[in-house]
N, C-alpha and C. Protein backbone atom coordinates (compact mmCIF):
# COMPACT_ATOMS: atom_id res chain seq x y z
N UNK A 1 -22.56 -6.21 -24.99
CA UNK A 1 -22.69 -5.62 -23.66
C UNK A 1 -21.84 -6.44 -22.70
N UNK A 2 -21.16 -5.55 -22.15
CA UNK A 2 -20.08 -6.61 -20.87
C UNK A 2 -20.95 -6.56 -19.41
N UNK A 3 -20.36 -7.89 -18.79
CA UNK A 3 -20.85 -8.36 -17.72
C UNK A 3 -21.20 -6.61 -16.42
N UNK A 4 -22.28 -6.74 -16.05
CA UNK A 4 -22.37 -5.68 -15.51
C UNK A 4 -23.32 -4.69 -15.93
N UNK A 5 -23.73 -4.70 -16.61
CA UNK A 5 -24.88 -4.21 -17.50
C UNK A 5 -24.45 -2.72 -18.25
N UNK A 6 -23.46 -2.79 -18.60
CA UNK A 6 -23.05 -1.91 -19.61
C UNK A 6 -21.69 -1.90 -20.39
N UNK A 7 -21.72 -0.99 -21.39
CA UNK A 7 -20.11 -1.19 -21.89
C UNK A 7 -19.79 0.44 -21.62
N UNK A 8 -18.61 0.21 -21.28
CA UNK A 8 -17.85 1.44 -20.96
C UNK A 8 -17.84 2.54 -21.92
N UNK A 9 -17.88 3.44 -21.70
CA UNK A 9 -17.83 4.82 -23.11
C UNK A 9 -16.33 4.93 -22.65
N UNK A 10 -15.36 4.84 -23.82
CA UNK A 10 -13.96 5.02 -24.37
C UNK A 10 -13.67 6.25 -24.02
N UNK A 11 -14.44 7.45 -24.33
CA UNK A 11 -14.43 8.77 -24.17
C UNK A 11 -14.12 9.09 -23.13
N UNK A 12 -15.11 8.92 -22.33
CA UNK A 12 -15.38 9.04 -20.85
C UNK A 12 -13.93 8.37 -19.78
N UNK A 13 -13.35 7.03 -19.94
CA UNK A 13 -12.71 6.29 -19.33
C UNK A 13 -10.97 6.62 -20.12
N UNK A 14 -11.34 7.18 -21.28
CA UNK A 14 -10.19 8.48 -21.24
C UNK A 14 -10.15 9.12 -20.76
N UNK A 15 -11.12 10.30 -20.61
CA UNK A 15 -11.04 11.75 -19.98
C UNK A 15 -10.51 11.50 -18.12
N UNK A 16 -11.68 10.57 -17.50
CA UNK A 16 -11.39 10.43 -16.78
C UNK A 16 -10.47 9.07 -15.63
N UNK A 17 -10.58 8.53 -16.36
CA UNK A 17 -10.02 6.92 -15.95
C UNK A 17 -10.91 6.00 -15.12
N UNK A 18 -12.52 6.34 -15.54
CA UNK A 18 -13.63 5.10 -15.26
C UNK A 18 -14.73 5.43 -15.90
N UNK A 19 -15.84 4.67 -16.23
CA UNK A 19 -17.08 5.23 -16.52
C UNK A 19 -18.32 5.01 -14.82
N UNK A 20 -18.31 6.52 -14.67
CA UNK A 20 -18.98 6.15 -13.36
C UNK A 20 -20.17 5.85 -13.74
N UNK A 21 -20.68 5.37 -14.83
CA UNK A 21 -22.09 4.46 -14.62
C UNK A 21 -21.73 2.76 -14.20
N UNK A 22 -20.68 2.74 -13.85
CA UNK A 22 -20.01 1.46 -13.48
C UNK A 22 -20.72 1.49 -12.19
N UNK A 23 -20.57 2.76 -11.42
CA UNK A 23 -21.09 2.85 -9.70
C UNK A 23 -22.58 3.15 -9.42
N UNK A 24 -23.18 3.21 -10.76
CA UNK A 24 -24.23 4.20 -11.01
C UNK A 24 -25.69 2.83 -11.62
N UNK A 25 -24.92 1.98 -11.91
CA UNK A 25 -25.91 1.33 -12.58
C UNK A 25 -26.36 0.22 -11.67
N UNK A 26 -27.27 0.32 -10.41
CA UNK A 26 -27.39 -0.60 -9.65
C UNK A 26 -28.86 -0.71 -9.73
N UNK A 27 -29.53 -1.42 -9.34
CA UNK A 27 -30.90 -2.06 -8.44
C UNK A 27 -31.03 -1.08 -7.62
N UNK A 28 -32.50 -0.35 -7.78
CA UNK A 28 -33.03 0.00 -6.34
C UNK A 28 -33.23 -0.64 -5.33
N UNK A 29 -33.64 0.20 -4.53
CA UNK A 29 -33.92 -0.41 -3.26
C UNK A 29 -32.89 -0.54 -2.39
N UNK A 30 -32.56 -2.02 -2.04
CA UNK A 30 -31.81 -2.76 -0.38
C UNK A 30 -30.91 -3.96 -1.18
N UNK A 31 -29.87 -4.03 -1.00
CA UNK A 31 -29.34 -5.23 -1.61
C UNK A 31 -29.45 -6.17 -0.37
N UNK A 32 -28.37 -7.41 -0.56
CA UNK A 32 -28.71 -8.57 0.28
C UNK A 32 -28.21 -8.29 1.91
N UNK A 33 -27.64 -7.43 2.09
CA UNK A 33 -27.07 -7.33 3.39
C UNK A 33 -27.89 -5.81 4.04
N UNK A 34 -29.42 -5.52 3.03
CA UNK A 34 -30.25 -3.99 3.67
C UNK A 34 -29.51 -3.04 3.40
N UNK A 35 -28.51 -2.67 2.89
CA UNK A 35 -27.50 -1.13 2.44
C UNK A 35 -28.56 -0.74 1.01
N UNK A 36 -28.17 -0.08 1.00
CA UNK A 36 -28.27 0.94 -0.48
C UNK A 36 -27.01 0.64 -1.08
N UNK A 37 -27.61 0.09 -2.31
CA UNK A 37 -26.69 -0.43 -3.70
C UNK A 37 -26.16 0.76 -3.88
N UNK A 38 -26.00 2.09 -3.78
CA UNK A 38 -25.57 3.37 -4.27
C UNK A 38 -24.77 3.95 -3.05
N UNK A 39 -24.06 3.01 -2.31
CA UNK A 39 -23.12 4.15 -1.32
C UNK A 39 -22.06 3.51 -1.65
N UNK A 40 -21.69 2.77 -2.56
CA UNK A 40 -20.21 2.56 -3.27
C UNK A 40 -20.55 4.02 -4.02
N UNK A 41 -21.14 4.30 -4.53
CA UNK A 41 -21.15 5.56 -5.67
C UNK A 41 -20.98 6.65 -4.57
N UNK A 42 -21.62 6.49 -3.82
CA UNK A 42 -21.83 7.75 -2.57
C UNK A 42 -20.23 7.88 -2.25
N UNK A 43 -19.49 6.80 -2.12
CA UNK A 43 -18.47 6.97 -1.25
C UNK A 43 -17.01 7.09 -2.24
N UNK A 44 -17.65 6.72 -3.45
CA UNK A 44 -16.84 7.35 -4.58
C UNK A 44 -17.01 8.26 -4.91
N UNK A 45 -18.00 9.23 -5.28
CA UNK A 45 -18.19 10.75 -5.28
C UNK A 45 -17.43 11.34 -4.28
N UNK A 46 -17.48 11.14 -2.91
CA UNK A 46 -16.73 11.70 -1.74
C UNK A 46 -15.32 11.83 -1.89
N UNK A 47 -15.05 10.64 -2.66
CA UNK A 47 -13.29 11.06 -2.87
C UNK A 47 -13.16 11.80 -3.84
N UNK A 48 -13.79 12.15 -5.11
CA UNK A 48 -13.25 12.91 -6.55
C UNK A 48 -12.62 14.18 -5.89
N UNK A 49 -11.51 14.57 -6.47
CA UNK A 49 -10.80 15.67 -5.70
C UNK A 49 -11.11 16.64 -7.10
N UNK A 50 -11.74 16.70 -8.67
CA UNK A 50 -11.34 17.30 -9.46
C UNK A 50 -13.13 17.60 -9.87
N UNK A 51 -12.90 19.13 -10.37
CA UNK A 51 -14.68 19.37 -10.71
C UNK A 51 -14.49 18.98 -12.18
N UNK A 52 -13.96 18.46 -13.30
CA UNK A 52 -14.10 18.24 -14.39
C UNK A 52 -14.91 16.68 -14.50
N UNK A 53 -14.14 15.74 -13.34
CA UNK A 53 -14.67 14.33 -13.24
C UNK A 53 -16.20 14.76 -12.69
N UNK A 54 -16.36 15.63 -11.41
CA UNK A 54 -17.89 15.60 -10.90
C UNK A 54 -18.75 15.75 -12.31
N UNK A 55 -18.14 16.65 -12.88
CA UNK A 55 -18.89 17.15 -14.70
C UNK A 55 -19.36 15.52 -15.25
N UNK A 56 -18.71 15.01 -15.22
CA UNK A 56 -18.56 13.35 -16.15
C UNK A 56 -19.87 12.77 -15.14
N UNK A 57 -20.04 12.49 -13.64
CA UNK A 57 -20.25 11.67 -12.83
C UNK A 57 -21.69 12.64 -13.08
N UNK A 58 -22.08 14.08 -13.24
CA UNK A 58 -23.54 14.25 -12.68
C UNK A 58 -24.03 13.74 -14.80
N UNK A 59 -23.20 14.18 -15.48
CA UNK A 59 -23.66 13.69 -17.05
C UNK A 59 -24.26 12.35 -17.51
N UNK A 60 -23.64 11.38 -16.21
CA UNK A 60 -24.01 10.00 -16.09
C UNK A 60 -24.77 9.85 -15.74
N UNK A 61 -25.20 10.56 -14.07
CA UNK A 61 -26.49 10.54 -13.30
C UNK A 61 -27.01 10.58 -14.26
N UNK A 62 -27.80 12.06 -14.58
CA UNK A 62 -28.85 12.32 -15.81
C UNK A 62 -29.27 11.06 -16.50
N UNK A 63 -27.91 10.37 -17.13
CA UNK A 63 -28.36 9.79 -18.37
C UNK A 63 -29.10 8.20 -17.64
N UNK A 64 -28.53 7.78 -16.16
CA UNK A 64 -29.00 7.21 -15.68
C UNK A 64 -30.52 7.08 -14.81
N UNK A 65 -30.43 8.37 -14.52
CA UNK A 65 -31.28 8.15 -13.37
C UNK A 65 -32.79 9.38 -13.91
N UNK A 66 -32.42 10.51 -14.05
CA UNK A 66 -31.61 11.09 -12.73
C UNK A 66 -32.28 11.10 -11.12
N UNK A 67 -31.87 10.63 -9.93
CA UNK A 67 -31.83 10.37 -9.03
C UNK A 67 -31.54 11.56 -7.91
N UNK A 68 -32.37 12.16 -7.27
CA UNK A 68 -32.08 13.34 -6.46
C UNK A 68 -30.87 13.16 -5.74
N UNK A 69 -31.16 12.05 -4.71
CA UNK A 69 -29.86 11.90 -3.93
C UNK A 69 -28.72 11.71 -4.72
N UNK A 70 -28.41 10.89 -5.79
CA UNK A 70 -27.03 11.38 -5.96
C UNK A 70 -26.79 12.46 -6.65
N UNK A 71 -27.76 13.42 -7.54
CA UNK A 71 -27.37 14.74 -7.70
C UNK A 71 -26.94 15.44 -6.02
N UNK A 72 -27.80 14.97 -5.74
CA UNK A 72 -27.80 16.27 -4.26
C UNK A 72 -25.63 15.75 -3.76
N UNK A 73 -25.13 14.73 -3.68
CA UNK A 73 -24.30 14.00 -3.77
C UNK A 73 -23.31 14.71 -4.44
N UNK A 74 -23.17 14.69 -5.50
CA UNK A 74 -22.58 15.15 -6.31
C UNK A 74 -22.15 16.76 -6.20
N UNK A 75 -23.34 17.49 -6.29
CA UNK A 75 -23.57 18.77 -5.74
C UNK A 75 -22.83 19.25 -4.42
N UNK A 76 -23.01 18.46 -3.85
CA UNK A 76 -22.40 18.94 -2.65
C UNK A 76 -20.85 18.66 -2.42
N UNK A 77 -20.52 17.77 -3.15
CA UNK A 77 -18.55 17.46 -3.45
C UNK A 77 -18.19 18.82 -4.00
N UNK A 78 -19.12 19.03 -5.02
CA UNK A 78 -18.98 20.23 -5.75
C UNK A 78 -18.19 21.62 -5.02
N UNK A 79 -19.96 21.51 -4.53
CA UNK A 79 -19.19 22.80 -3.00
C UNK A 79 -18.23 22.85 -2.52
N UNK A 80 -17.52 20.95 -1.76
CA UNK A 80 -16.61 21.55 -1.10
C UNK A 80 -15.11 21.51 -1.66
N UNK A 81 -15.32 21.02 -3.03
CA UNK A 81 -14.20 21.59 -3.86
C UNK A 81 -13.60 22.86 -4.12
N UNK A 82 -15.14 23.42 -4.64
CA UNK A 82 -15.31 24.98 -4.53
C UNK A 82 -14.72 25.93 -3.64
N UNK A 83 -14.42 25.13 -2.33
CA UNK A 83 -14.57 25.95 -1.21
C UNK A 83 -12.90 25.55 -1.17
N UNK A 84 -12.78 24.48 -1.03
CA UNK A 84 -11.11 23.99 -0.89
C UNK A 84 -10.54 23.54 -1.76
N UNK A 85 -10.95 23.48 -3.21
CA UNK A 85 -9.79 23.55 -4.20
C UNK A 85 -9.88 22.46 -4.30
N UNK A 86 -9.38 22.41 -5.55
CA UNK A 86 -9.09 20.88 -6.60
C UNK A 86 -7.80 20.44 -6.08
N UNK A 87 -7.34 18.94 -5.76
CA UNK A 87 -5.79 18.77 -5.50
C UNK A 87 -5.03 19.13 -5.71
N UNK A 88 -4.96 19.42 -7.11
CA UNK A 88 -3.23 20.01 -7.29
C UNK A 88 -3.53 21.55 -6.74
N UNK A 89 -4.29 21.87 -6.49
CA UNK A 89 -4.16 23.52 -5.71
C UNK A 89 -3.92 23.68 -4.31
N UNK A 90 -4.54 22.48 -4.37
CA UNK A 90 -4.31 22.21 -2.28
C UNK A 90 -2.83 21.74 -2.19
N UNK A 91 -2.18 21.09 -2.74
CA UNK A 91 -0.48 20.51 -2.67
C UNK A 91 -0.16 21.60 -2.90
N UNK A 92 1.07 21.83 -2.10
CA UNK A 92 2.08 22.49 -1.96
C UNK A 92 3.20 22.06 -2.77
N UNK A 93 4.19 22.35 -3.15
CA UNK A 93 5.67 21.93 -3.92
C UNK A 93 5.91 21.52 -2.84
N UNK A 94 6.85 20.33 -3.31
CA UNK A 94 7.87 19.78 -2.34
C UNK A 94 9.22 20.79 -1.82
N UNK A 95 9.82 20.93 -0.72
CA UNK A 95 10.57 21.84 -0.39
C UNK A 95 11.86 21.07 -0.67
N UNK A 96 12.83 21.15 -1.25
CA UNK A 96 14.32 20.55 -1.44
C UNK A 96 14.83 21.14 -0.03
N UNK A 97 15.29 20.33 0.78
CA UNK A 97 16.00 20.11 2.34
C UNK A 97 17.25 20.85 1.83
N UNK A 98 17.62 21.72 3.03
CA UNK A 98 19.33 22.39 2.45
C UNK A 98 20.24 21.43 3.04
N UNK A 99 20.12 20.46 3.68
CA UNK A 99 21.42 19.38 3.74
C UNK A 99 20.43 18.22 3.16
N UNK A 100 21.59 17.44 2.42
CA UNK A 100 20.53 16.37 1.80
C UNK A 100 20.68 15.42 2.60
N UNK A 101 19.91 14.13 2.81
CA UNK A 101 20.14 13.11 3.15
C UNK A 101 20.42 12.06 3.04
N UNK A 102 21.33 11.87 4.00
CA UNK A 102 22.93 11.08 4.12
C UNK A 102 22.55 9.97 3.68
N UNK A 103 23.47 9.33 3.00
CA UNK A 103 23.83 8.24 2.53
C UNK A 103 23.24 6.68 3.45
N UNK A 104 22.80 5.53 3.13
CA UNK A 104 23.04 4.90 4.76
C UNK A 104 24.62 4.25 4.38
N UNK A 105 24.83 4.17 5.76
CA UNK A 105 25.80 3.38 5.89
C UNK A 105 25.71 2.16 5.53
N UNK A 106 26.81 1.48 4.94
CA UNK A 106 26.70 -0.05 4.37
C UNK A 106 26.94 -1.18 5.66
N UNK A 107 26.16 -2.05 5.98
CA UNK A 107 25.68 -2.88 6.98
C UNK A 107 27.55 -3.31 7.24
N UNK A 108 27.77 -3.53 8.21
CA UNK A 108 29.09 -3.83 8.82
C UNK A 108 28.94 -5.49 8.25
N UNK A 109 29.93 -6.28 8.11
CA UNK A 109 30.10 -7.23 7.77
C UNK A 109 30.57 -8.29 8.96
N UNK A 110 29.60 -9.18 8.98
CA UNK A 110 29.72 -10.12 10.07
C UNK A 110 29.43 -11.94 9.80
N UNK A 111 30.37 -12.21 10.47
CA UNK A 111 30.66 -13.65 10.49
C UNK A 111 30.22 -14.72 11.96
N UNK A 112 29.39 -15.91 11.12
CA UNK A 112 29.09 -16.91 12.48
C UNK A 112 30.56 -18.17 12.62
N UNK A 113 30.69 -17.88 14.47
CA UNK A 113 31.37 -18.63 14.84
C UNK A 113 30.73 -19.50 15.31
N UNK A 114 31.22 -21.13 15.09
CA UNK A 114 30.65 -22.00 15.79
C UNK A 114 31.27 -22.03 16.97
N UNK A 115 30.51 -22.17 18.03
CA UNK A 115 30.76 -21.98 19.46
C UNK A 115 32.05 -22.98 20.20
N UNK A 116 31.53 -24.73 19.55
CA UNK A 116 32.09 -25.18 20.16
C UNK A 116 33.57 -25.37 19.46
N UNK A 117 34.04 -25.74 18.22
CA UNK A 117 35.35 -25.42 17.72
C UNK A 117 35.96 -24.28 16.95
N UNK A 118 35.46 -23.02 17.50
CA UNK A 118 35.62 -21.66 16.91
C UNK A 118 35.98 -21.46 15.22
N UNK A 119 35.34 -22.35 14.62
CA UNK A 119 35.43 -22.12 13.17
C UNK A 119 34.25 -21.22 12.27
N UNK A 120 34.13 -20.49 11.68
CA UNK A 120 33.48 -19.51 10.50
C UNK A 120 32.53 -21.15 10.18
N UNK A 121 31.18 -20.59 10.39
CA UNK A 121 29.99 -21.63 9.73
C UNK A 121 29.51 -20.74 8.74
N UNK A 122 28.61 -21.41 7.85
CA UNK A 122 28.21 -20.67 6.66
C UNK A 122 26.71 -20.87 7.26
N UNK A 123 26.39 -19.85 7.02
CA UNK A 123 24.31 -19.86 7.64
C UNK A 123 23.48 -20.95 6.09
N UNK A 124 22.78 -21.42 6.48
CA UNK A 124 22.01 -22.05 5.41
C UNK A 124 20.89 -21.70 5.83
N UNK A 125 20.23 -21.20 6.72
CA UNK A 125 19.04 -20.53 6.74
C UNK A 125 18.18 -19.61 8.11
N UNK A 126 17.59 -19.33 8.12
CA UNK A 126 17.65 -18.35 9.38
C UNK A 126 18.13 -19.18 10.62
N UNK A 127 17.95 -20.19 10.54
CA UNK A 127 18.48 -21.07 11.96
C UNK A 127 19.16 -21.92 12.11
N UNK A 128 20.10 -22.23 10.62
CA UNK A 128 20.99 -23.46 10.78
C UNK A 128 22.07 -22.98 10.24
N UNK A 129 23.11 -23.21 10.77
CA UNK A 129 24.70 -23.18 10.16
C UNK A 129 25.15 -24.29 10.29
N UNK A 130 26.29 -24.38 8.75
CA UNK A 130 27.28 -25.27 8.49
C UNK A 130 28.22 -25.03 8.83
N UNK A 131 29.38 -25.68 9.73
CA UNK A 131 30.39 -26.08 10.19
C UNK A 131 31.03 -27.10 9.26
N UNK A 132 32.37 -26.16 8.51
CA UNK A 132 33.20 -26.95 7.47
C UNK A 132 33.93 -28.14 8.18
N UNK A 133 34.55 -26.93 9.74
CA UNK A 133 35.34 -27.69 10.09
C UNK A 133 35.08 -29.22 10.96
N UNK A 134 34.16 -28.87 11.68
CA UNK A 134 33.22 -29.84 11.79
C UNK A 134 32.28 -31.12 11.05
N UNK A 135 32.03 -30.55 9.50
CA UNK A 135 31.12 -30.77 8.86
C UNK A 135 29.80 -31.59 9.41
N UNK A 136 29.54 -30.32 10.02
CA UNK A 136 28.01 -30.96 10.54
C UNK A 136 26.73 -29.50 10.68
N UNK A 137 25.87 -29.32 10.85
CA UNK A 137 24.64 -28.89 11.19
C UNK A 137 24.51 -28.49 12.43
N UNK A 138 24.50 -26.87 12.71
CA UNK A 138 24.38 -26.41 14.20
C UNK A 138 23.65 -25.73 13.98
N UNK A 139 23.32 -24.66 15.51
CA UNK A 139 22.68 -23.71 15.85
C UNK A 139 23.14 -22.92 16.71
N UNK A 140 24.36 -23.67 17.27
CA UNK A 140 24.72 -23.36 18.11
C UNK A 140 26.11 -22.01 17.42
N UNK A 141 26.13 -20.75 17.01
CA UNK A 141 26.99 -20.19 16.73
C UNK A 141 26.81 -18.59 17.17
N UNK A 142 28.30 -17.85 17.60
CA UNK A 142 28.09 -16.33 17.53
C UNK A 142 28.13 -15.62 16.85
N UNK A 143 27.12 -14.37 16.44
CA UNK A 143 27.60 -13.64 15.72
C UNK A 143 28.71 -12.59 15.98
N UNK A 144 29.70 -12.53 14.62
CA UNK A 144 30.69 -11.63 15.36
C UNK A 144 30.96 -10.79 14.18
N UNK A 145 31.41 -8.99 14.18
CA UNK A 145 31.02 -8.54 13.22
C UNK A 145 32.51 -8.48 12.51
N UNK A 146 33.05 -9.06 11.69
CA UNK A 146 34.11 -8.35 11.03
C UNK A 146 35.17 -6.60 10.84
N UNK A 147 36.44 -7.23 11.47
CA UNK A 147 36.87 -5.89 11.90
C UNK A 147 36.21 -5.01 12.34
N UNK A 148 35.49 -5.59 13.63
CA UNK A 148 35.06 -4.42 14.30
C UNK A 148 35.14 -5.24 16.03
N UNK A 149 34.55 -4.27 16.87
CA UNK A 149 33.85 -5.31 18.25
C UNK A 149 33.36 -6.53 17.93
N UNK A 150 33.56 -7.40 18.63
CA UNK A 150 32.53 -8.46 18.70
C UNK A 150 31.01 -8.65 18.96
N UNK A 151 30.47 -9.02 18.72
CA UNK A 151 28.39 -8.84 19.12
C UNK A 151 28.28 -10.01 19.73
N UNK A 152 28.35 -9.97 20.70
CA UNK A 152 27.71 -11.64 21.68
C UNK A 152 26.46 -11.96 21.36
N UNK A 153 26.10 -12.16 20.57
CA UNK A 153 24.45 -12.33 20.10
C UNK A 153 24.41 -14.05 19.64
N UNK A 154 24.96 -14.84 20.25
CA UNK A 154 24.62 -16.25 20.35
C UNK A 154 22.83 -16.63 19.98
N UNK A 155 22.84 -17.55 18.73
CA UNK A 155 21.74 -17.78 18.97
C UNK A 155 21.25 -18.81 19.20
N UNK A 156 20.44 -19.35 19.86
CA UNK A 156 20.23 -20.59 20.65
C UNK A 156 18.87 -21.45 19.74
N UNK A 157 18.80 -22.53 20.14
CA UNK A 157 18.26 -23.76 19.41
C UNK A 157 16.40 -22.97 18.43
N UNK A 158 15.88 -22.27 19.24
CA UNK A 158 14.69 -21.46 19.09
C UNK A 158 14.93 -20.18 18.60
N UNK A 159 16.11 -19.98 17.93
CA UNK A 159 16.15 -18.65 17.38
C UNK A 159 16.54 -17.53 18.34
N UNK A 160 16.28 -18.10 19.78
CA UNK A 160 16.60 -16.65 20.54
C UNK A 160 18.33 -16.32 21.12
N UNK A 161 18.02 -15.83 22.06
CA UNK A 161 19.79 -15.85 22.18
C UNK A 161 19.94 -16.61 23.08
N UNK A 162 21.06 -17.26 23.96
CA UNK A 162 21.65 -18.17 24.57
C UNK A 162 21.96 -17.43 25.96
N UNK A 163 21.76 -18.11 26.83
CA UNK A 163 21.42 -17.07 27.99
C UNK A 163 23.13 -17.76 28.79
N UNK A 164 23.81 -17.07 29.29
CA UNK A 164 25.35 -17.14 30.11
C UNK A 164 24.97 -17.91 30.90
């Protein structure tokens, strides 16, 4: 027997992909915080979108309980499946767009100038550049974008930009 007070039926955790006596096998009563040990189950029943799994989940009740409230629980997912359909009936197909969408553009290519002897620094990490020509450790550099405009986006000792 595995931790939890049961072992999983193989069958079951095929068909459906859990054994809901996993949610099902609690302590009456109030656990330590006054809830009902059974509104994880409550609130897992609420999501099943398929009536074959509710089939699995009331087969468990029974064998567990059986317990009015979560039949009544169960029962009532039932309904509003009934009423609005199992998921794949409620999805729609995806619609294929008549222009497709565009490509992105590949990021423009840009280079840091060090400010004070206008040489190409190599970034070593979000806030420090190397200066060959210099060979030293700044912060002080612009970004500028390769064959294109320039970007005055100086960034200053704190990461922000450098005010004129």
């Amino acid at each position: 027997m595995r931790k939890g007070g049961f072992d999983p039926d193989p069958d079951v955790v095929e068909a459906i992909g859990e054994d809901p006596r996993r949610y099902l096998l609690v302590d009456a009563g109030r656990d330590q915080l006054g809830d009902d040990p059974l509104l994880f189950a409550k609130s897992r029943i609420e999501g099943i979108d398929r009536l074959d799994v509710l089939d699995y989940w009331l087969d468990a009740e029974v064998e567990v309980g059986p317990r009015k409230k979560v039949i009544a629980w169960i029962n009532r997912r039932k309904d509003e499946l009934e009423e609005i359909g199992e998921r794949p009936d409620r999805l729609e197909p995806r619609q294929q767009t008549e222009e497709p969408t565009p490509e992105p553009e590949a990021p423009e290519e840009t280079e840091w100038i060090h400010e004070p002897c206008g040489s190409v620094a190599e970034q070593e990490s979000s806030r420090t550049w190397f200066c060959p020509e210099c060979e030293q450790r700044t912060n002080r550099v612009e970004q500028r974008v390769v064959d294109g405009p320039a970007a005055p986006a100086a960034v200053a000792t704190d990461g922000g930009e450098v005010s004129s």
